[in-house]
Protein backbone atom coordinates (compact mmCIF):
# COMPACT_ATOMS: atom_id res chain seq x y z
CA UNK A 1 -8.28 -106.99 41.55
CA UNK A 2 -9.63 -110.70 41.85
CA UNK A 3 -12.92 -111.88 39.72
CA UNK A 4 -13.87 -113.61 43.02
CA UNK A 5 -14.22 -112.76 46.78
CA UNK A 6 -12.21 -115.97 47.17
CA UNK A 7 -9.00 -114.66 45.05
CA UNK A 8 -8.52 -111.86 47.18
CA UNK A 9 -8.76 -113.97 50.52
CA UNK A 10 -6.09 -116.15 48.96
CA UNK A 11 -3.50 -114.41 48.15
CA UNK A 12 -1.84 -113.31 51.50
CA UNK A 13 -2.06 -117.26 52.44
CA UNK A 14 -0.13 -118.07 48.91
CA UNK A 15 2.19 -115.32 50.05
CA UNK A 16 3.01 -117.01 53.49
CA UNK A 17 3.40 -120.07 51.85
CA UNK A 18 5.42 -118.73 49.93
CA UNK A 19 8.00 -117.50 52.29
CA UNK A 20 7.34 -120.56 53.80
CA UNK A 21 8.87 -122.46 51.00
CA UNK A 22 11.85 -119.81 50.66
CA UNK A 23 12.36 -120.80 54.26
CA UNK A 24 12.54 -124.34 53.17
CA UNK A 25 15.29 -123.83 50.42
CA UNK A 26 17.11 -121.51 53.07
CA UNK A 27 16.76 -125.15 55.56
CA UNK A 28 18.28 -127.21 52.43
CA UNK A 29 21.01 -124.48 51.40
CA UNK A 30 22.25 -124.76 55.31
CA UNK A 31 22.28 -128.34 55.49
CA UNK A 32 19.23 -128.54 58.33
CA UNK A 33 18.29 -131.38 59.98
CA UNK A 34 16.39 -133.52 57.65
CA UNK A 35 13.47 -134.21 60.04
CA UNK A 36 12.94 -130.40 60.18
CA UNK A 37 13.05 -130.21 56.52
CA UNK A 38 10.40 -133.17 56.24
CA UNK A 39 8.75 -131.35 58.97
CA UNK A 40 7.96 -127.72 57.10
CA UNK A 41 7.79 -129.35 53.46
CA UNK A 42 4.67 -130.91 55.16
CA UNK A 43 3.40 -128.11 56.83
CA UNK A 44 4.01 -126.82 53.31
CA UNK A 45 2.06 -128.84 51.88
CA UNK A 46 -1.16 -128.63 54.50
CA UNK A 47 -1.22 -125.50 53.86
CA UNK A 48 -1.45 -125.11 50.04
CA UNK A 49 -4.24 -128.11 50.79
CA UNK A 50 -6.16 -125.57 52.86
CA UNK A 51 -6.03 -123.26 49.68
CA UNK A 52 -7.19 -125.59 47.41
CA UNK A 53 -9.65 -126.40 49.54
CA UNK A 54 -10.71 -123.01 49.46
CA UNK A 55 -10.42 -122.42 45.29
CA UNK A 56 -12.70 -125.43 44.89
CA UNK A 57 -15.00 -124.07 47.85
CA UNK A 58 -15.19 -121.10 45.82
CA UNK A 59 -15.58 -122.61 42.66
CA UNK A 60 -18.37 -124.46 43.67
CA UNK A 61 -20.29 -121.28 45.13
CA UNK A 62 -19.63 -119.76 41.86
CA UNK A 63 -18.73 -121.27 38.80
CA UNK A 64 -20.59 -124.47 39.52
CA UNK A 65 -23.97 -122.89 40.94
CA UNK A 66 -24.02 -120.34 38.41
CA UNK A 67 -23.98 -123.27 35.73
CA UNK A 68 -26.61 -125.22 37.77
CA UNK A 69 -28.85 -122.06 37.91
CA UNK A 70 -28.31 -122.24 33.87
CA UNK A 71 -29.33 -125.86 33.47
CA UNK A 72 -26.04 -126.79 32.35
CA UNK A 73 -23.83 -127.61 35.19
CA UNK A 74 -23.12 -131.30 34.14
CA UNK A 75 -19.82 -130.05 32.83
CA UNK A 76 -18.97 -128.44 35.65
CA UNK A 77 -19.47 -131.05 38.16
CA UNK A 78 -18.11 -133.48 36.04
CA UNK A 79 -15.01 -131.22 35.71
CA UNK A 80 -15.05 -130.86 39.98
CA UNK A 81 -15.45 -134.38 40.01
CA UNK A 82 -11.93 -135.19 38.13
CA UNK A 83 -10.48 -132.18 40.39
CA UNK A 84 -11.53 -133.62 43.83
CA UNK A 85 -10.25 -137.59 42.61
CA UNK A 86 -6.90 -136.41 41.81
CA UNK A 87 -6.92 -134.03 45.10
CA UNK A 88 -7.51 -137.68 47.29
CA UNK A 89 -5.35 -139.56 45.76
């Protein structure tokens, strides 16, 4: 299904989210209170920062180690460098 243990514990979060954001349009489509909009757009948006979280978490067990372990991993932690910058900002 997944190349990595870390896909498969994903999905079902990106699902909720998901419905989470269907929710949302649902909230805008019946004119809702804009606080509670603000209010689940940044619940919303925790969330899919857990996930990422996660990806990179997994990334770096994987991808990045395995390059390490192959004396080339420069790349890759350059490349999880530029990731984690723009995630901060």
């Amino acid at each position: 299904m997944a190349r990595y243990p870390t896909h498969t514990r994903i999905l079902p979060r990106l699902r909720r989210i998901e419905g989470q954001v269907r929710g949302i349009t649902r909230m805008v489509e019946g004119r809702r209170y804009c606080m509670d909009i603000v209010q689940q757009l940044t619940a919303a948006r925790r969330a899919l920062d857990q996930v990422s979280l996660q990806v990179m978490s997994g990334h770096i067990n994987t991808c990045v180690s395995e390059a390490i372990r192959r004396r080339d991993g420069a790349k890759k932690i350059n490349e999880l460098m530029q990731t984690i910058t723009r995630f901060v900002k």
